[in-house]
C-alpha atoms as a PDB file:
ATOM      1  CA  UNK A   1     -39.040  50.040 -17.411  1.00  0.00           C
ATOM      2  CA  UNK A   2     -35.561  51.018 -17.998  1.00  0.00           C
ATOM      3  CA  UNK A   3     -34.613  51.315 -14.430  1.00  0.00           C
ATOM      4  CA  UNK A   4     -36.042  47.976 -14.449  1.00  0.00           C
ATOM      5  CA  UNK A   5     -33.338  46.501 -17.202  1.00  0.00           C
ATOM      6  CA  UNK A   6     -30.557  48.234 -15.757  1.00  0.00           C
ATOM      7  CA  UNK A   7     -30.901  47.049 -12.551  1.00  0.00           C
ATOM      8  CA  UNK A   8     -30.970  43.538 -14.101  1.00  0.00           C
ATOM      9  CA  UNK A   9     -28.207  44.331 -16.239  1.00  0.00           C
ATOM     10  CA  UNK A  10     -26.228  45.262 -13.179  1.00  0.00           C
ATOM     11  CA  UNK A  11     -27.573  42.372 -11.167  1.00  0.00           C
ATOM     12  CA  UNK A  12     -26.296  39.905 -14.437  1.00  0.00           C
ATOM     13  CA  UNK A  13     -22.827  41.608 -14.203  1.00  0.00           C
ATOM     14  CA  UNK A  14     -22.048  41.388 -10.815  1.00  0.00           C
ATOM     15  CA  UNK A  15     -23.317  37.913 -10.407  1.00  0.00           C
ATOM     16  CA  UNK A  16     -21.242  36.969 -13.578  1.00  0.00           C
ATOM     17  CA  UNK A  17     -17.804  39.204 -11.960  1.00  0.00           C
ATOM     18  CA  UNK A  18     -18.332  37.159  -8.619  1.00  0.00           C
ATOM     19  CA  UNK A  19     -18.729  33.676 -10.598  1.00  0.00           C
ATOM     20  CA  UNK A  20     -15.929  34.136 -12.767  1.00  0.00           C
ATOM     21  CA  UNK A  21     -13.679  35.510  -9.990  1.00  0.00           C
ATOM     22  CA  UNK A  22     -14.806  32.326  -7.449  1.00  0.00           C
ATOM     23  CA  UNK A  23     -13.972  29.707 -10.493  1.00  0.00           C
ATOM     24  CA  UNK A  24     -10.512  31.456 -11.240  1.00  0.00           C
ATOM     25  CA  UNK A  25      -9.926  31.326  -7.052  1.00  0.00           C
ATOM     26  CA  UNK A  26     -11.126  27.448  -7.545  1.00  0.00           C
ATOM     27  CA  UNK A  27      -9.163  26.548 -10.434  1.00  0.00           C
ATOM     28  CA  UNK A  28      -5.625  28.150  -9.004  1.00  0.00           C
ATOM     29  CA  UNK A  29      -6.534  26.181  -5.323  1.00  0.00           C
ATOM     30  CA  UNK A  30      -7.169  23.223  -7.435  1.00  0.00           C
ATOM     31  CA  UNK A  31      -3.538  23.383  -9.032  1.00  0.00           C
ATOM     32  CA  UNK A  32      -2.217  24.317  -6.113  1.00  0.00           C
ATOM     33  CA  UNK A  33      -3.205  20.970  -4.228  1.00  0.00           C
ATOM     34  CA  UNK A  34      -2.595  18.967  -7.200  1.00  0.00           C
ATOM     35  CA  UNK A  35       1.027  19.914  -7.447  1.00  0.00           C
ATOM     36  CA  UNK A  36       1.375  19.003  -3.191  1.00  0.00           C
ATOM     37  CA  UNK A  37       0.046  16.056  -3.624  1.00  0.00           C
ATOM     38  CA  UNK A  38       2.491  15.374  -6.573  1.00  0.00           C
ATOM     39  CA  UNK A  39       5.212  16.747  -4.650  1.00  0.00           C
ATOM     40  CA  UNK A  40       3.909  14.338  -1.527  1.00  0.00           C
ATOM     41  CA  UNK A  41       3.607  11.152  -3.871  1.00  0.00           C
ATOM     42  CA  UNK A  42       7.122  11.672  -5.491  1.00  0.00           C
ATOM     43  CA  UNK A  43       9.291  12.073  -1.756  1.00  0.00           C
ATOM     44  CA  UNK A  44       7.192   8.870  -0.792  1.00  0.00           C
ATOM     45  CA  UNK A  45       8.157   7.313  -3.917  1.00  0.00           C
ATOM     46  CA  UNK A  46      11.581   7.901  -3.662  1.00  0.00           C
ATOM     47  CA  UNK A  47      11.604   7.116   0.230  1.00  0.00           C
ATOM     48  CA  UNK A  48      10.459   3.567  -0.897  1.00  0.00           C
ATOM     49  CA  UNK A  49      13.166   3.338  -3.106  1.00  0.00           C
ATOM     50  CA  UNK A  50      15.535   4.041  -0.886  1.00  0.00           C
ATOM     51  CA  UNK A  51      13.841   1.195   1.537  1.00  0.00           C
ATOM     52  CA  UNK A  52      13.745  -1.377  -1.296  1.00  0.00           C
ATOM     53  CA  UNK A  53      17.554  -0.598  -2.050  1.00  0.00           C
ATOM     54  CA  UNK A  54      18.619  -1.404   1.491  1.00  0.00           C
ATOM     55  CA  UNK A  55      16.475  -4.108   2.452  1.00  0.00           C
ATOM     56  CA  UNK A  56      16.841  -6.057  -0.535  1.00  0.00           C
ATOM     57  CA  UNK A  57      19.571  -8.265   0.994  1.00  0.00           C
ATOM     58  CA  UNK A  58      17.391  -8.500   4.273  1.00  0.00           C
ATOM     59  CA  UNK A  59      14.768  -9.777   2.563  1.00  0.00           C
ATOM     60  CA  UNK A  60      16.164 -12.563   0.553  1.00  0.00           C
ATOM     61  CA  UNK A  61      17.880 -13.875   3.603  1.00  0.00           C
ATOM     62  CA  UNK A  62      14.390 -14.041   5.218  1.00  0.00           C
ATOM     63  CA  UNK A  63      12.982 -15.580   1.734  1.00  0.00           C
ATOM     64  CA  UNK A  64      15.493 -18.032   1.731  1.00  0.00           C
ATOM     65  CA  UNK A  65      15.519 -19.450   5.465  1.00  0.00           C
ATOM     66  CA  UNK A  66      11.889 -19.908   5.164  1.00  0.00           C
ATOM     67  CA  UNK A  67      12.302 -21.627   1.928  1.00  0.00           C
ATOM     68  CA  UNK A  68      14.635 -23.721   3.993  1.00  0.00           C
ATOM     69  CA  UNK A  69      12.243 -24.394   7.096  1.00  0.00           C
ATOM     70  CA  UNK A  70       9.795 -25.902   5.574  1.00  0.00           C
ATOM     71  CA  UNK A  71      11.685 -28.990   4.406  1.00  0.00           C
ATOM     72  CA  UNK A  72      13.453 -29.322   7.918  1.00  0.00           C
ATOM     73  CA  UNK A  73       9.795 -28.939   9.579  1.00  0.00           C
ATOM     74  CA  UNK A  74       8.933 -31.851   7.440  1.00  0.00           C
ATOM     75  CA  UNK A  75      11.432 -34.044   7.993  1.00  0.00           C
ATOM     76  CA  UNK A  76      11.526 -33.358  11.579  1.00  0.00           C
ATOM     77  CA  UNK A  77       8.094 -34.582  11.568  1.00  0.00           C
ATOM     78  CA  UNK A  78       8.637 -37.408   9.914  1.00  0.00           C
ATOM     79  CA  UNK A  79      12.029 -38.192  12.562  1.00  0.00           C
ATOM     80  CA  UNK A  80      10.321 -37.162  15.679  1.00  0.00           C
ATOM     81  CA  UNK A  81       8.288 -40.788  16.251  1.00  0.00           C
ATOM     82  CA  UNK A  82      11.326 -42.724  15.352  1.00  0.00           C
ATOM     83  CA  UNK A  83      13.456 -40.404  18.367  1.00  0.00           C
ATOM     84  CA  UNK A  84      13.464 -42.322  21.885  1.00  0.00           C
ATOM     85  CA  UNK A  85      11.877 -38.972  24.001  1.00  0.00           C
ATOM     86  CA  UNK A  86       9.115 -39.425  21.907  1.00  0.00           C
ATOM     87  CA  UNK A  87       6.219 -39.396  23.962  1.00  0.00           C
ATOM     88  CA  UNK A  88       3.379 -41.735  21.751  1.00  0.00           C
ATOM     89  CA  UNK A  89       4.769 -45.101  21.257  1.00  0.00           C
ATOM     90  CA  UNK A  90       3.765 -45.930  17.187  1.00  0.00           C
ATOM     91  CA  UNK A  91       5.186 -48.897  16.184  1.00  0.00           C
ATOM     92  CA  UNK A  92       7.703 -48.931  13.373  1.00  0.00           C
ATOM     93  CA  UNK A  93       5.597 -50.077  10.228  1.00  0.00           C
ATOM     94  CA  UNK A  94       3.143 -47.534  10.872  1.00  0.00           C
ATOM     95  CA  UNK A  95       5.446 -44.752  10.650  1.00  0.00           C
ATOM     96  CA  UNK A  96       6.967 -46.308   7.736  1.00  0.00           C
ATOM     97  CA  UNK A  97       3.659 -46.535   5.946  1.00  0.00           C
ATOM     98  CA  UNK A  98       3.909 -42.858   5.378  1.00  0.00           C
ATOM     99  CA  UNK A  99       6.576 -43.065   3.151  1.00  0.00           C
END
């Protein structure tokens, strides 16, 4: 019967050594890839910071001429049936209906 126990024992302990020594390997591989990941996030961070910074002037000129368009789309549609290469003949009132 005592063999018995000690084997267990032994069994217990070794099981025990090789679960505490695959957590430890687990828990240093998880803070490992945590701190590349952070390391990733920041240079992308800072990369589109960097982006931001240069193309801020790029993209306010592109805000503003399509701010711009839309008001010369409209009134170019509005001018269009009024100019002589017009191709639909609409007579005058009915255009000015619109307005």
């Amino acid at each position: 019967m005592q063999r018995k126990s000690h084997y267990s024992s032994c069994r217990l302990k070794t099981s025990l050594l090789l679960f505490i020594f695959t957590w430890s390997r687990l828990r240093r591989d998880f803070f490992y890839v945590r701190e590349q990941i952070r390391a990733i996030e920041n240079r992308y961070r800072a990369e589109l910071e960097k982006w931001k910074l240069e193309s801020v002037v790029e993209i306010w000129t592109d805000s503003v001429n399509r701010s711009h368009s839309t008001p010369k789309g409209r009134i170019a549609e509005q001018m269009a049936p009024v100019l002589p290469g017009f191709l639909f003949n609409l007579p005058i009132p009915a255009l000015l209906e619109q307005w």
